[in-house]
PDB file of N, CA and C in Angstrom:
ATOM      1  N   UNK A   1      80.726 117.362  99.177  1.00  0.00           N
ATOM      2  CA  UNK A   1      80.913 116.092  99.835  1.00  0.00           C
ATOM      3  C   UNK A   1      82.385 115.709  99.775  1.00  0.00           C
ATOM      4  N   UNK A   2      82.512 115.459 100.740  1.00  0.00           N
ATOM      5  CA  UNK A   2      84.269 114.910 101.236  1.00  0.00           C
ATOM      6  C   UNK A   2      84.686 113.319 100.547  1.00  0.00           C
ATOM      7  N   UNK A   3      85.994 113.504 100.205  1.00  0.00           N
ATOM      8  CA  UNK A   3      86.858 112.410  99.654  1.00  0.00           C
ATOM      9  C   UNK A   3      86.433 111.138 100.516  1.00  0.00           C
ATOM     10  N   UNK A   4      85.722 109.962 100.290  1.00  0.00           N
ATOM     11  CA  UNK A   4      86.111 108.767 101.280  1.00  0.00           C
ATOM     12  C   UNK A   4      86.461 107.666 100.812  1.00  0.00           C
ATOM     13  N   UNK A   5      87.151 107.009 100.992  1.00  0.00           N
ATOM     14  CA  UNK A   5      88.365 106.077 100.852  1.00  0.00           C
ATOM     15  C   UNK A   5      88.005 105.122 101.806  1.00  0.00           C
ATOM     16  N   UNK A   6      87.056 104.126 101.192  1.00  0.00           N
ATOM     17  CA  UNK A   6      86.957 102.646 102.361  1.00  0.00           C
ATOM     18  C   UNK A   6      87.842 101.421 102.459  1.00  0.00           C
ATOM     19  N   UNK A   7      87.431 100.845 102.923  1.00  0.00           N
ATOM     20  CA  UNK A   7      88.882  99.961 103.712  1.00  0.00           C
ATOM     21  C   UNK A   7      88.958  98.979 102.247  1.00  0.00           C
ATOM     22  N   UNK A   8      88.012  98.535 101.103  1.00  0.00           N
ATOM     23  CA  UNK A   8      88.328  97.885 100.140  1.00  0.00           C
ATOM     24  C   UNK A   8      88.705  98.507  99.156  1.00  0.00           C
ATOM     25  N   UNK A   9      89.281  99.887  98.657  1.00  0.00           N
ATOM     26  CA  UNK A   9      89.415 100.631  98.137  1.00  0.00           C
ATOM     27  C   UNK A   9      90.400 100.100  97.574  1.00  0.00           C
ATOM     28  N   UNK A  10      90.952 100.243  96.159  1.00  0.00           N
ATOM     29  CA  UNK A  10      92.245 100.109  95.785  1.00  0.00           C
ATOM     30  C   UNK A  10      93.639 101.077  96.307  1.00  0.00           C
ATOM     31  N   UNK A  11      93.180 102.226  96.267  1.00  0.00           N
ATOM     32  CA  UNK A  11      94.203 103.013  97.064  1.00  0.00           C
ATOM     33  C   UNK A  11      94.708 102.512  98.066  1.00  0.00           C
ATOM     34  N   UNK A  12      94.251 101.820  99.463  1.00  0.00           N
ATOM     35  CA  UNK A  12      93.959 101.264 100.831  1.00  0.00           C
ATOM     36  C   UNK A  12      95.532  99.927 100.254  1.00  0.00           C
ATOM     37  N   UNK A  13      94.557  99.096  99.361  1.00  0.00           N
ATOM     38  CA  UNK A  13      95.438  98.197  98.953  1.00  0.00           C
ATOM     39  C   UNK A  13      96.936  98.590  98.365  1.00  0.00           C
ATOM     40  N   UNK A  14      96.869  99.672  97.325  1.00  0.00           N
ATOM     41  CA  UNK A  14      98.169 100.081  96.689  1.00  0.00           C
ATOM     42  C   UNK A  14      98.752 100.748  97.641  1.00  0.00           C
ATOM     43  N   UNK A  15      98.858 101.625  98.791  1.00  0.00           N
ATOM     44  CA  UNK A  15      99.197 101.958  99.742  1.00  0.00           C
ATOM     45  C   UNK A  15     100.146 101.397 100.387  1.00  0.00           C
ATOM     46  N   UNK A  16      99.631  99.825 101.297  1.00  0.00           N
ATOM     47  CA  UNK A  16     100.350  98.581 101.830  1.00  0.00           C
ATOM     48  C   UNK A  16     100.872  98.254 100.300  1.00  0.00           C
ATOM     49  N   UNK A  17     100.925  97.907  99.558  1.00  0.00           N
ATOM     50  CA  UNK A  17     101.890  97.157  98.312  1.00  0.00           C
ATOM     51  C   UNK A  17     103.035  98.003  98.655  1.00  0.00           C
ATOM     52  N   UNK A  18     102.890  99.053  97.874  1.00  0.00           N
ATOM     53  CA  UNK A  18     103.904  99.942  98.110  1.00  0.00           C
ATOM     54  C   UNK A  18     105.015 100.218  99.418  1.00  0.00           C
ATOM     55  N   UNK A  19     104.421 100.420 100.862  1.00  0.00           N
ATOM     56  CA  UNK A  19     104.999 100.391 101.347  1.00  0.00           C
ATOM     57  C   UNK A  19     106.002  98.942 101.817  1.00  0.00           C
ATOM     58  N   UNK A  20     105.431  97.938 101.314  1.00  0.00           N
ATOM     59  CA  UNK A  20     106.097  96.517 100.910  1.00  0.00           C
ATOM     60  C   UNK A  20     107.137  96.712  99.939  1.00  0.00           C
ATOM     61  N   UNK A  21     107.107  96.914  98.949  1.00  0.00           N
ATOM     62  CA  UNK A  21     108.241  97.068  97.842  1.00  0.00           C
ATOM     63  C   UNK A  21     108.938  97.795  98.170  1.00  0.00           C
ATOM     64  N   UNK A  22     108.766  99.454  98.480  1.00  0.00           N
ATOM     65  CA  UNK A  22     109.471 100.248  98.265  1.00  0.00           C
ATOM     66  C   UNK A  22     110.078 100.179 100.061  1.00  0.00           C
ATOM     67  N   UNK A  23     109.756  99.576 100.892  1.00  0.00           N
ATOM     68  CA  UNK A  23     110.692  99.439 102.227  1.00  0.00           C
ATOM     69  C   UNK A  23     111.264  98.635 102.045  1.00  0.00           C
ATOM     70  N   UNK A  24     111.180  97.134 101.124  1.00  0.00           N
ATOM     71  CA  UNK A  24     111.846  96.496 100.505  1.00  0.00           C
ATOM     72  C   UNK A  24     113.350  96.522 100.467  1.00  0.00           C
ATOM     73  N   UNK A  25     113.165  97.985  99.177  1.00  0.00           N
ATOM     74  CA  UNK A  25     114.205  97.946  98.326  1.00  0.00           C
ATOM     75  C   UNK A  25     114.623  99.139  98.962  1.00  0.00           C
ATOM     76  N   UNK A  26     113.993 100.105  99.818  1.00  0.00           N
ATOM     77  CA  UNK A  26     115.367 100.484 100.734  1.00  0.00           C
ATOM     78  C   UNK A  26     116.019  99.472 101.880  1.00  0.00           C
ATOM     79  N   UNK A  27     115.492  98.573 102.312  1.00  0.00           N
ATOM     80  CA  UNK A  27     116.165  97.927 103.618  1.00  0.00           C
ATOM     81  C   UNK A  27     117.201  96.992 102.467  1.00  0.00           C
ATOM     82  N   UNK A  28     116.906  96.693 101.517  1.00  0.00           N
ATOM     83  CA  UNK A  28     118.385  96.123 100.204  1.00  0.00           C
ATOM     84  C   UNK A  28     119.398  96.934 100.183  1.00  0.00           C
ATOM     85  N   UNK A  29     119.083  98.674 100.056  1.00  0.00           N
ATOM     86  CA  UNK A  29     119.898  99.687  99.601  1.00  0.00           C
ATOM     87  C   UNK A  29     120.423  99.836 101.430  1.00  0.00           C
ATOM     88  N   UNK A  30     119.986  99.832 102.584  1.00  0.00           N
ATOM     89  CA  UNK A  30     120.470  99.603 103.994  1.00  0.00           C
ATOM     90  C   UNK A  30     119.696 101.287 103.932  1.00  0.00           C
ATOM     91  N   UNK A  31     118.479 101.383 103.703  1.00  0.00           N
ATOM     92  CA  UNK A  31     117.847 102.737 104.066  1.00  0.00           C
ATOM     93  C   UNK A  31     117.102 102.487 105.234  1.00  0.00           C
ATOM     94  N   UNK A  32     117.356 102.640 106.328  1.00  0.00           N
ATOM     95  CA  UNK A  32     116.820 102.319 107.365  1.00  0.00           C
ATOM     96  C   UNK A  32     115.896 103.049 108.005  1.00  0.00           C
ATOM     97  N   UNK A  33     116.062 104.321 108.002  1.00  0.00           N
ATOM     98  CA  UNK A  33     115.419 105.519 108.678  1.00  0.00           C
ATOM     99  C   UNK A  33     113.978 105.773 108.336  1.00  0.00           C
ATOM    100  N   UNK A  34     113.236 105.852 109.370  1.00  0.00           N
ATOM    101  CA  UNK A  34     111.338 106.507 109.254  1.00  0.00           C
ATOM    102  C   UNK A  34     111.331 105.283 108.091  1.00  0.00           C
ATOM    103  N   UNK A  35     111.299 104.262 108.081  1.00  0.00           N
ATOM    104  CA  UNK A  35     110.931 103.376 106.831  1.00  0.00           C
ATOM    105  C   UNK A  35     109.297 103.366 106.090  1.00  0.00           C
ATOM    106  N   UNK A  36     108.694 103.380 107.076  1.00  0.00           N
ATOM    107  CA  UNK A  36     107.002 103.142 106.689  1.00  0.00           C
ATOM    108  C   UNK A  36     106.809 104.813 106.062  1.00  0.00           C
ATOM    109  N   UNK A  37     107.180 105.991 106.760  1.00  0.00           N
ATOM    110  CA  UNK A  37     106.733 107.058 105.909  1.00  0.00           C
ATOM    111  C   UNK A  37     107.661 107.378 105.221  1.00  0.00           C
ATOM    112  N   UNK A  38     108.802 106.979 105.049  1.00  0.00           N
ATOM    113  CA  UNK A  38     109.619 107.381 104.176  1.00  0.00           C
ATOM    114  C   UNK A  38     109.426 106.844 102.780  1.00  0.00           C
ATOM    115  N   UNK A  39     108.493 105.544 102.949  1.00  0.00           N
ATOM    116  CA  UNK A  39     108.408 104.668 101.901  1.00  0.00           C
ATOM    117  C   UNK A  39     106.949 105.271 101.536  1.00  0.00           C
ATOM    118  N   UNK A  40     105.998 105.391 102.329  1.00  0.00           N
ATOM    119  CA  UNK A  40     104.687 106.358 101.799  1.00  0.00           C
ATOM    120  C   UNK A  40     105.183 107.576 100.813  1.00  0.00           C
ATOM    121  N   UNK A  41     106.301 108.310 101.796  1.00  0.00           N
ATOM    122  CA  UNK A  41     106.552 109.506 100.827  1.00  0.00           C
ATOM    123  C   UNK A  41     106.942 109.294  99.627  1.00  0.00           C
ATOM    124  N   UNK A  42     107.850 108.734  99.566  1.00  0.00           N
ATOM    125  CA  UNK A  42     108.710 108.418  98.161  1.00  0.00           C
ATOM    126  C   UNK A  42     107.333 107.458  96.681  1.00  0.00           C
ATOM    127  N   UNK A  43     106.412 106.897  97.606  1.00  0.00           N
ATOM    128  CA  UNK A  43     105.330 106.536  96.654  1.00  0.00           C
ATOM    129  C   UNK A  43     104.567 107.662  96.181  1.00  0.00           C
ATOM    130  N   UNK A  44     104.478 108.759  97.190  1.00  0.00           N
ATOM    131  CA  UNK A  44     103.466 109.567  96.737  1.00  0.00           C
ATOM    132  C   UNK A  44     104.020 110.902  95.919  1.00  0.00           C
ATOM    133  N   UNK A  45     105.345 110.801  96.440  1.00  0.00           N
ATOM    134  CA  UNK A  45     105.625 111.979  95.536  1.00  0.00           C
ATOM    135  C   UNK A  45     106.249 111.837  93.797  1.00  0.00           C
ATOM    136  N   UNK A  46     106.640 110.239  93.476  1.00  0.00           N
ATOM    137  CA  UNK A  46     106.892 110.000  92.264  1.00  0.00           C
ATOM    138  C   UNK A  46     105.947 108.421  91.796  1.00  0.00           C
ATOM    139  N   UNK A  47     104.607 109.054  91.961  1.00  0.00           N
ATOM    140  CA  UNK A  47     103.711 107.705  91.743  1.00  0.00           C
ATOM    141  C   UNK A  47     104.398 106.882  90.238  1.00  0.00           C
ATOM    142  N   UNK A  48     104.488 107.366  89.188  1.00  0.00           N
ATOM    143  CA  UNK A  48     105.116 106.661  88.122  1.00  0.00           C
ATOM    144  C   UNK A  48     106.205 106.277  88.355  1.00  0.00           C
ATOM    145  N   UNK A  49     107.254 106.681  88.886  1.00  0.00           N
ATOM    146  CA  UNK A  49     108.705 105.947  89.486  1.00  0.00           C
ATOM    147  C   UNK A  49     108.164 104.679  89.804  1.00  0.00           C
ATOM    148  N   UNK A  50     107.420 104.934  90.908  1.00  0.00           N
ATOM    149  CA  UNK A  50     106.786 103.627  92.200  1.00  0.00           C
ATOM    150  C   UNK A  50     106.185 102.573  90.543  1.00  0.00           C
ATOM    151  N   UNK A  51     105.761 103.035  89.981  1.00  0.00           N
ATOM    152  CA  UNK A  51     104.974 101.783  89.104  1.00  0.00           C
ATOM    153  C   UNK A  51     106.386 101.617  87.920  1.00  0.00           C
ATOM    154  N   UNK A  52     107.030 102.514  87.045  1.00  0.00           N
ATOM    155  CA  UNK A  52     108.038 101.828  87.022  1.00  0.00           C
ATOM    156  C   UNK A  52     109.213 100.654  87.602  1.00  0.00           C
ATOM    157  N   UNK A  53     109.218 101.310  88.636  1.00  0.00           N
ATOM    158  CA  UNK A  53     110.165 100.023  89.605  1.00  0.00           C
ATOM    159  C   UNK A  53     109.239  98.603  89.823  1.00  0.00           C
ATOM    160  N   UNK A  54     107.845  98.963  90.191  1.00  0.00           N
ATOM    161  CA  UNK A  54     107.684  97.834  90.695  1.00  0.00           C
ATOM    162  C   UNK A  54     107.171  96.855  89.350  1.00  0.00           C
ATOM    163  N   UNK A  55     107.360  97.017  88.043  1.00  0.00           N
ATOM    164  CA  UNK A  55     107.307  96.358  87.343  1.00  0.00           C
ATOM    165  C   UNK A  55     108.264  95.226  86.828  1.00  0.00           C
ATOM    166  N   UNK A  56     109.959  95.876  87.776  1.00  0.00           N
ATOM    167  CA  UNK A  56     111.461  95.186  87.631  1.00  0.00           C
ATOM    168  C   UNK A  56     111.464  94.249  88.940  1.00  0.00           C
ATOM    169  N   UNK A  57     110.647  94.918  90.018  1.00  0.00           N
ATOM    170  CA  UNK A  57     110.355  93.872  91.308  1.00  0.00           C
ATOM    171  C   UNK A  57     110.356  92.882  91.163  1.00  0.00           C
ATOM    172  N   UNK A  58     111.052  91.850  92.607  1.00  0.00           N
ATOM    173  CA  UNK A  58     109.970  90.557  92.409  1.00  0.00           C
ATOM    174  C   UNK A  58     108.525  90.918  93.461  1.00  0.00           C
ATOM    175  N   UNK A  59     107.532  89.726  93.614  1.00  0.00           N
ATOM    176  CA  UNK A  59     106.817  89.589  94.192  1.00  0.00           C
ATOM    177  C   UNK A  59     106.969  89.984  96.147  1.00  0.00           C
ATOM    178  N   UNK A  60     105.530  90.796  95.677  1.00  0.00           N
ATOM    179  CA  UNK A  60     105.711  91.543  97.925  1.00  0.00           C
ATOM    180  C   UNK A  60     106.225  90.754  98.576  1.00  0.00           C
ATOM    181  N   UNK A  61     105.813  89.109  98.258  1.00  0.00           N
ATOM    182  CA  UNK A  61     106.249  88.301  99.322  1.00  0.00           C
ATOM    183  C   UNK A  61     107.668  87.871  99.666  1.00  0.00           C
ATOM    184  N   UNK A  62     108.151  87.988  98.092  1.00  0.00           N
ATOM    185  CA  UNK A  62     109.651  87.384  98.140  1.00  0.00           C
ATOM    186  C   UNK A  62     110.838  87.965  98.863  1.00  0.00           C
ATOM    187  N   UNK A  63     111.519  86.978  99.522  1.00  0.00           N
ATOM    188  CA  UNK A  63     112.589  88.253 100.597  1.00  0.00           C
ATOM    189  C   UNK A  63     113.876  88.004  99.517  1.00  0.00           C
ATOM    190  N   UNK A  64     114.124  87.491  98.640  1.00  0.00           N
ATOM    191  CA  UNK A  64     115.057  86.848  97.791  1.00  0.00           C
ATOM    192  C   UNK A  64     116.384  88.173  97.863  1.00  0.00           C
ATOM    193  N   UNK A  65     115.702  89.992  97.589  1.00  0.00           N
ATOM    194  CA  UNK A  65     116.666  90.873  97.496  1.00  0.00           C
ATOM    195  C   UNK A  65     116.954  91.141  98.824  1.00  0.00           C
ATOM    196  N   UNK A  66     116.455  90.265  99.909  1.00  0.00           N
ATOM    197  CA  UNK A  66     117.253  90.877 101.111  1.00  0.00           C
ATOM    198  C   UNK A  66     118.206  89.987 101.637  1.00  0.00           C
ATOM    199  N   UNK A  67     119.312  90.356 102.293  1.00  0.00           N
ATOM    200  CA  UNK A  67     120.526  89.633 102.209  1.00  0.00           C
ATOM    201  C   UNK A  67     120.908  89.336 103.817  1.00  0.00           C
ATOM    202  N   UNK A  68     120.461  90.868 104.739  1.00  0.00           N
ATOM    203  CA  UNK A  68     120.430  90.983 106.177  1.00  0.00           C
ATOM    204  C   UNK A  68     119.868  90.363 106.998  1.00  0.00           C
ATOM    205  N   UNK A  69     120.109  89.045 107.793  1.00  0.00           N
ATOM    206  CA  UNK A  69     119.302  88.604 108.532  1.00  0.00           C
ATOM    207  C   UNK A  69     117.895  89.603 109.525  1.00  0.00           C
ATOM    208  N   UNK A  70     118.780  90.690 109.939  1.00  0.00           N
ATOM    209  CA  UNK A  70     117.874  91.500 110.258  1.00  0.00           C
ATOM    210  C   UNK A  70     116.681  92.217 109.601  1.00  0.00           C
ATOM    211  N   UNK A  71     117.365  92.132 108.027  1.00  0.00           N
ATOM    212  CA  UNK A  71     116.177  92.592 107.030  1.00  0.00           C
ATOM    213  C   UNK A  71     115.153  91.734 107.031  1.00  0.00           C
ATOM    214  N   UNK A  72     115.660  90.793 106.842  1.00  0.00           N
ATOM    215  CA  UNK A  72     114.669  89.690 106.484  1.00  0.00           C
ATOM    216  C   UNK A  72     113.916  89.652 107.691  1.00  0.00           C
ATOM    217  N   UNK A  73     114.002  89.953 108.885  1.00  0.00           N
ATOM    218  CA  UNK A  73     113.302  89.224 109.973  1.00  0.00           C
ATOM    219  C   UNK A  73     111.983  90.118 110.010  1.00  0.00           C
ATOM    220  N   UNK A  74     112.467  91.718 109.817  1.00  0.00           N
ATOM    221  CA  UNK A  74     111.985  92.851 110.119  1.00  0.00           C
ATOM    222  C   UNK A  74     110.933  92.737 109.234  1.00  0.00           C
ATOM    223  N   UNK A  75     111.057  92.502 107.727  1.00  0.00           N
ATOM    224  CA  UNK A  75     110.492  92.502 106.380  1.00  0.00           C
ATOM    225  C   UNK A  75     109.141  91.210 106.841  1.00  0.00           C
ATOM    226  N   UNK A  76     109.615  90.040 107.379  1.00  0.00           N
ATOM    227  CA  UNK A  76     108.330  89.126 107.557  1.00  0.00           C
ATOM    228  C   UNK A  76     107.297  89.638 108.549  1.00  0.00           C
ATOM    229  N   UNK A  77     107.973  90.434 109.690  1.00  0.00           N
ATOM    230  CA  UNK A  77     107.095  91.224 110.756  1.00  0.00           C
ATOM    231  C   UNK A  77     106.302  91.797 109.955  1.00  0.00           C
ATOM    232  N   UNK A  78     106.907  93.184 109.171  1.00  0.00           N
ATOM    233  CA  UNK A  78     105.933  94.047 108.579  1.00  0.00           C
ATOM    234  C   UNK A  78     104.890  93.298 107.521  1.00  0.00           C
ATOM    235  N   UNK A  79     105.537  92.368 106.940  1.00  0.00           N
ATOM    236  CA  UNK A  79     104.249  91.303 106.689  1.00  0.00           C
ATOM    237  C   UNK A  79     102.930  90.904 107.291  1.00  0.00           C
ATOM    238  N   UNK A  80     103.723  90.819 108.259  1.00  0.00           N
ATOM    239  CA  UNK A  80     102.484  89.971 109.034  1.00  0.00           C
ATOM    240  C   UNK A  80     101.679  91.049 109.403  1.00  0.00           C
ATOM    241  N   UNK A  81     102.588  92.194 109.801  1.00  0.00           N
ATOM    242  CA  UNK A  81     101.652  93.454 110.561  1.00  0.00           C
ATOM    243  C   UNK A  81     100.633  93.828 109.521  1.00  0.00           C
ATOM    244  N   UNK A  82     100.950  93.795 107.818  1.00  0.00           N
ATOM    245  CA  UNK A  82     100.151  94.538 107.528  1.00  0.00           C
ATOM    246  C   UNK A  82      98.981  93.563 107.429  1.00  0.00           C
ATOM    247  N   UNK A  83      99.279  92.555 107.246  1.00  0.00           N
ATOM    248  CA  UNK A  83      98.552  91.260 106.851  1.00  0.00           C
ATOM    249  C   UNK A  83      97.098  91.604 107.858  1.00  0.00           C
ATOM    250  N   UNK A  84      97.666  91.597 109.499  1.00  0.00           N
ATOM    251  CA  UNK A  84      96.609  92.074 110.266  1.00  0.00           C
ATOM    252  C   UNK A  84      96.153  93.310 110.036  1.00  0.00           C
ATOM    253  N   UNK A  85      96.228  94.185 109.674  1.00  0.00           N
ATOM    254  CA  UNK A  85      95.795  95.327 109.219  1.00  0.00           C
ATOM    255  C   UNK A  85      94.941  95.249 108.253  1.00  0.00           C
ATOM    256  N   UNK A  86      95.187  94.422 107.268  1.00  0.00           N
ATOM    257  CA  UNK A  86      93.791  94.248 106.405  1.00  0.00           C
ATOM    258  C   UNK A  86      92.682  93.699 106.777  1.00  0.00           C
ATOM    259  N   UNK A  87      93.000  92.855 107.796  1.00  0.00           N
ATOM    260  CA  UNK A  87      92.016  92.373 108.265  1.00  0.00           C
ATOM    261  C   UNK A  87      91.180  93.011 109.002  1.00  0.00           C
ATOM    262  N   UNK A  88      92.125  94.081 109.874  1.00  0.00           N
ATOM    263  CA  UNK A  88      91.102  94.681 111.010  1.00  0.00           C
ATOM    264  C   UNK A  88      90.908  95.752 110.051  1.00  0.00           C
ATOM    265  N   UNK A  89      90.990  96.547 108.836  1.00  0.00           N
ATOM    266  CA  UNK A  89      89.980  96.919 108.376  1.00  0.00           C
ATOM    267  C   UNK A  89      88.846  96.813 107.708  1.00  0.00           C
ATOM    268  N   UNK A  90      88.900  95.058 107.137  1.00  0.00           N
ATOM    269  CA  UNK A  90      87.768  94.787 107.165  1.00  0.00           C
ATOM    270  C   UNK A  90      87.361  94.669 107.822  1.00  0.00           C
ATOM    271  N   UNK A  91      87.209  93.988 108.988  1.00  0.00           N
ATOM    272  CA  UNK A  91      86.509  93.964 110.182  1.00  0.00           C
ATOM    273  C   UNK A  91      85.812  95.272 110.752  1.00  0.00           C
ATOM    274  N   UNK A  92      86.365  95.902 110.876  1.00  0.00           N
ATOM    275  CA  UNK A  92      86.000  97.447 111.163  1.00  0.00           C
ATOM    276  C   UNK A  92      85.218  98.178 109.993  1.00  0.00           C
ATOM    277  N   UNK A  93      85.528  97.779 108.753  1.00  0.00           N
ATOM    278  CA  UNK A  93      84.810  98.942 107.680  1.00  0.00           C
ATOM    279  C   UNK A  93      85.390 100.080 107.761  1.00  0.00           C
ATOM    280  N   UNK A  94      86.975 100.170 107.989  1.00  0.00           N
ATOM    281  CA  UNK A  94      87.609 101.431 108.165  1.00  0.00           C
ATOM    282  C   UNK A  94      86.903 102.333 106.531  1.00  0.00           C
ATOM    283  N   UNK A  95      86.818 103.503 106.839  1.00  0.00           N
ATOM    284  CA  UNK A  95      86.764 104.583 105.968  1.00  0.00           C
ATOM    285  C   UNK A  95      87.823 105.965 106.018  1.00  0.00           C
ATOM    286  N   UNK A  96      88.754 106.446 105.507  1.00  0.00           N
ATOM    287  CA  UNK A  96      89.675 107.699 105.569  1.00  0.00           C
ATOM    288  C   UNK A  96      88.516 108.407 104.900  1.00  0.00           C
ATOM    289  N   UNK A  97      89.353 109.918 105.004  1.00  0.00           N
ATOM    290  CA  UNK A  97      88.869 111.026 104.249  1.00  0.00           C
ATOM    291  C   UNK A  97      89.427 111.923 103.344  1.00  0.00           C
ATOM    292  N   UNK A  98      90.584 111.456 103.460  1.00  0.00           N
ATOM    293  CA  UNK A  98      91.681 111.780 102.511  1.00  0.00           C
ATOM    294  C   UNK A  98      92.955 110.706 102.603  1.00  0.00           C
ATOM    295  N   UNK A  99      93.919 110.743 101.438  1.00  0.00           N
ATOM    296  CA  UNK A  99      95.039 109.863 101.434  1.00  0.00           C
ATOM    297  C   UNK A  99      96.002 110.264 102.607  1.00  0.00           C
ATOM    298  N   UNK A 100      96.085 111.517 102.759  1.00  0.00           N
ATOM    299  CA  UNK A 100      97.106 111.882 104.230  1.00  0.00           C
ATOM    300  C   UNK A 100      96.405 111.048 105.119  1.00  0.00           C
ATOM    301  N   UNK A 101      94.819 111.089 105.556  1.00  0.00           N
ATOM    302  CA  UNK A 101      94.043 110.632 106.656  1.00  0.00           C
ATOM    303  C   UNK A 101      94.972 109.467 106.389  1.00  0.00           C
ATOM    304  N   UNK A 102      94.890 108.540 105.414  1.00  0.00           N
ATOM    305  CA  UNK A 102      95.377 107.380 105.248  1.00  0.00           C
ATOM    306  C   UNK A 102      96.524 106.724 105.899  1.00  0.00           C
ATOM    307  N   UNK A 103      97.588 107.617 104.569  1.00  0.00           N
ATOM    308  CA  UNK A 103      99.020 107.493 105.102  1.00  0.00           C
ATOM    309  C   UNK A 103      99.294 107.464 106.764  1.00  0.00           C
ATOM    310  N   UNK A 104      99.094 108.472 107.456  1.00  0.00           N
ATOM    311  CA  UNK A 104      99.081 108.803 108.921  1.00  0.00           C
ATOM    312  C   UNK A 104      98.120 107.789 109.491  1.00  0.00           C
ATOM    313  N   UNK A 105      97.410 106.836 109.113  1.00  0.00           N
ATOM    314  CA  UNK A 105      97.112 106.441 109.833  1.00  0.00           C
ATOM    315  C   UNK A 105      97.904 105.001 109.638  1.00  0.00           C
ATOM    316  N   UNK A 106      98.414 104.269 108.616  1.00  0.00           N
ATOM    317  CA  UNK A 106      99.172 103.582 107.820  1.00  0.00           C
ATOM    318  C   UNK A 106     100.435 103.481 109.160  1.00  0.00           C
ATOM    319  N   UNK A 107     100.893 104.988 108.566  1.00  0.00           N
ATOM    320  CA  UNK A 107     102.430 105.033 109.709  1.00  0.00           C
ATOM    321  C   UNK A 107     102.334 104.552 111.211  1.00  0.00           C
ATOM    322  N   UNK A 108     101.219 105.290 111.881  1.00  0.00           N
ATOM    323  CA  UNK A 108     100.955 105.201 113.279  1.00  0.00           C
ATOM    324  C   UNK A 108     100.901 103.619 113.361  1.00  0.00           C
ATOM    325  N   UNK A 109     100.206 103.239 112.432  1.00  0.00           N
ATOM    326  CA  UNK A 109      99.567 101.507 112.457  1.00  0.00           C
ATOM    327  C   UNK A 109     100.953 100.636 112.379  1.00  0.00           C
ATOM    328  N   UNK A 110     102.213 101.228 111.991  1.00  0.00           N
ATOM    329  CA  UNK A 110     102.999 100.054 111.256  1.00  0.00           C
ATOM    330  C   UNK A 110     104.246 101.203 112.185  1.00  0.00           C
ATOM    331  N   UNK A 111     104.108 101.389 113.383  1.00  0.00           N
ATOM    332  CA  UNK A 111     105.462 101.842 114.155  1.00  0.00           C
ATOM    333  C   UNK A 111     106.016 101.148 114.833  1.00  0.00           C
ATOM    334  N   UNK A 112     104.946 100.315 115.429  1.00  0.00           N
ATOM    335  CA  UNK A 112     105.796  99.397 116.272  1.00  0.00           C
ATOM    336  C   UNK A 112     106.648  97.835 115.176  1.00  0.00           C
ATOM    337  N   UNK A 113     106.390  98.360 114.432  1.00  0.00           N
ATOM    338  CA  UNK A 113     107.332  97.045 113.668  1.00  0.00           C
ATOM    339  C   UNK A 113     108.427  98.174 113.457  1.00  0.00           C
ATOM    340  N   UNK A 114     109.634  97.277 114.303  1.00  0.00           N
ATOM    341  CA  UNK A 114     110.718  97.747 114.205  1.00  0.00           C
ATOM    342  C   UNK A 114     111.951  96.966 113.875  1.00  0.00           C
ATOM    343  N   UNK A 115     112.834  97.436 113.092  1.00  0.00           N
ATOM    344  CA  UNK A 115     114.177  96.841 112.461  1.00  0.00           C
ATOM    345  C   UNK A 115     114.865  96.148 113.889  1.00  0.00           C
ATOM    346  N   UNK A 116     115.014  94.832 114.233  1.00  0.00           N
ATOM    347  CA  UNK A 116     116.000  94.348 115.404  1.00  0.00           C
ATOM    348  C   UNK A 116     117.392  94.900 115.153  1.00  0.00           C
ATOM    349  N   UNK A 117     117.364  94.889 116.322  1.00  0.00           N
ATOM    350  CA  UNK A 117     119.494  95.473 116.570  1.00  0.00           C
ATOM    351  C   UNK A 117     120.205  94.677 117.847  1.00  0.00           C
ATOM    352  N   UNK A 118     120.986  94.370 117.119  1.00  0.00           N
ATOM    353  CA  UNK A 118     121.473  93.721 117.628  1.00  0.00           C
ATOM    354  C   UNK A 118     122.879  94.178 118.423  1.00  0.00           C
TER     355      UNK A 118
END
């Protein structure tokens, strides 16, 4: 029987955290590039890093370390985006089948939030 991962899952949840913090604190550091999987990757490939750091964090919500008007604007979007995203998987009863299923579907879900340029 196959891995399934439903939409109330903690993974589901630590997933979006993560990509909150850790796009965070690259759009602080001006890491701009592939942000949503770059920030999946970097969670998944040093999960204890990711829980070290985010113990020095402030709170997902706080924009306090971002300084860029553009950060900040981008950072409340992806808020909101994921915000709807939880919702429509409750609504839906999303289920994955693996954490890639996840991630990839995570990324696809959170592309159109994009950094403004001005």
């Amino acid at each position: 029987m196959g891995l399934k991962i439903k939409w109330n899952d903690d993974r589901v949840r630590g997933a979006t955290t993560a990509i909150l913090l850790i796009a965070r604190d690259r759009l602080r550091r001006g890491a701009t590039n592939d942000l949503i999987q770059a920030s999946l990757a970097e969670y998944r490939d040093d999960p204890d890093g990711y829980k070290a750091s985010k113990a020095t964090w402030a709170d997902v919500k706080e924009l306090g370390p971002l300084r860029n008007p553009q950060h900040v604007a981008y950072y409340k979007n992806l808020l909101v985006a994921i915000d709807g995203l939880a919702a429509k998987t409750a609504k839906q009863k999303t289920q994955f089948n693996s954490l890639l299923e996840l991630d990839n579907w995570l990324v696809a879900s959170l592309k159109n939030v994009r950094l403004a340029e001005y």
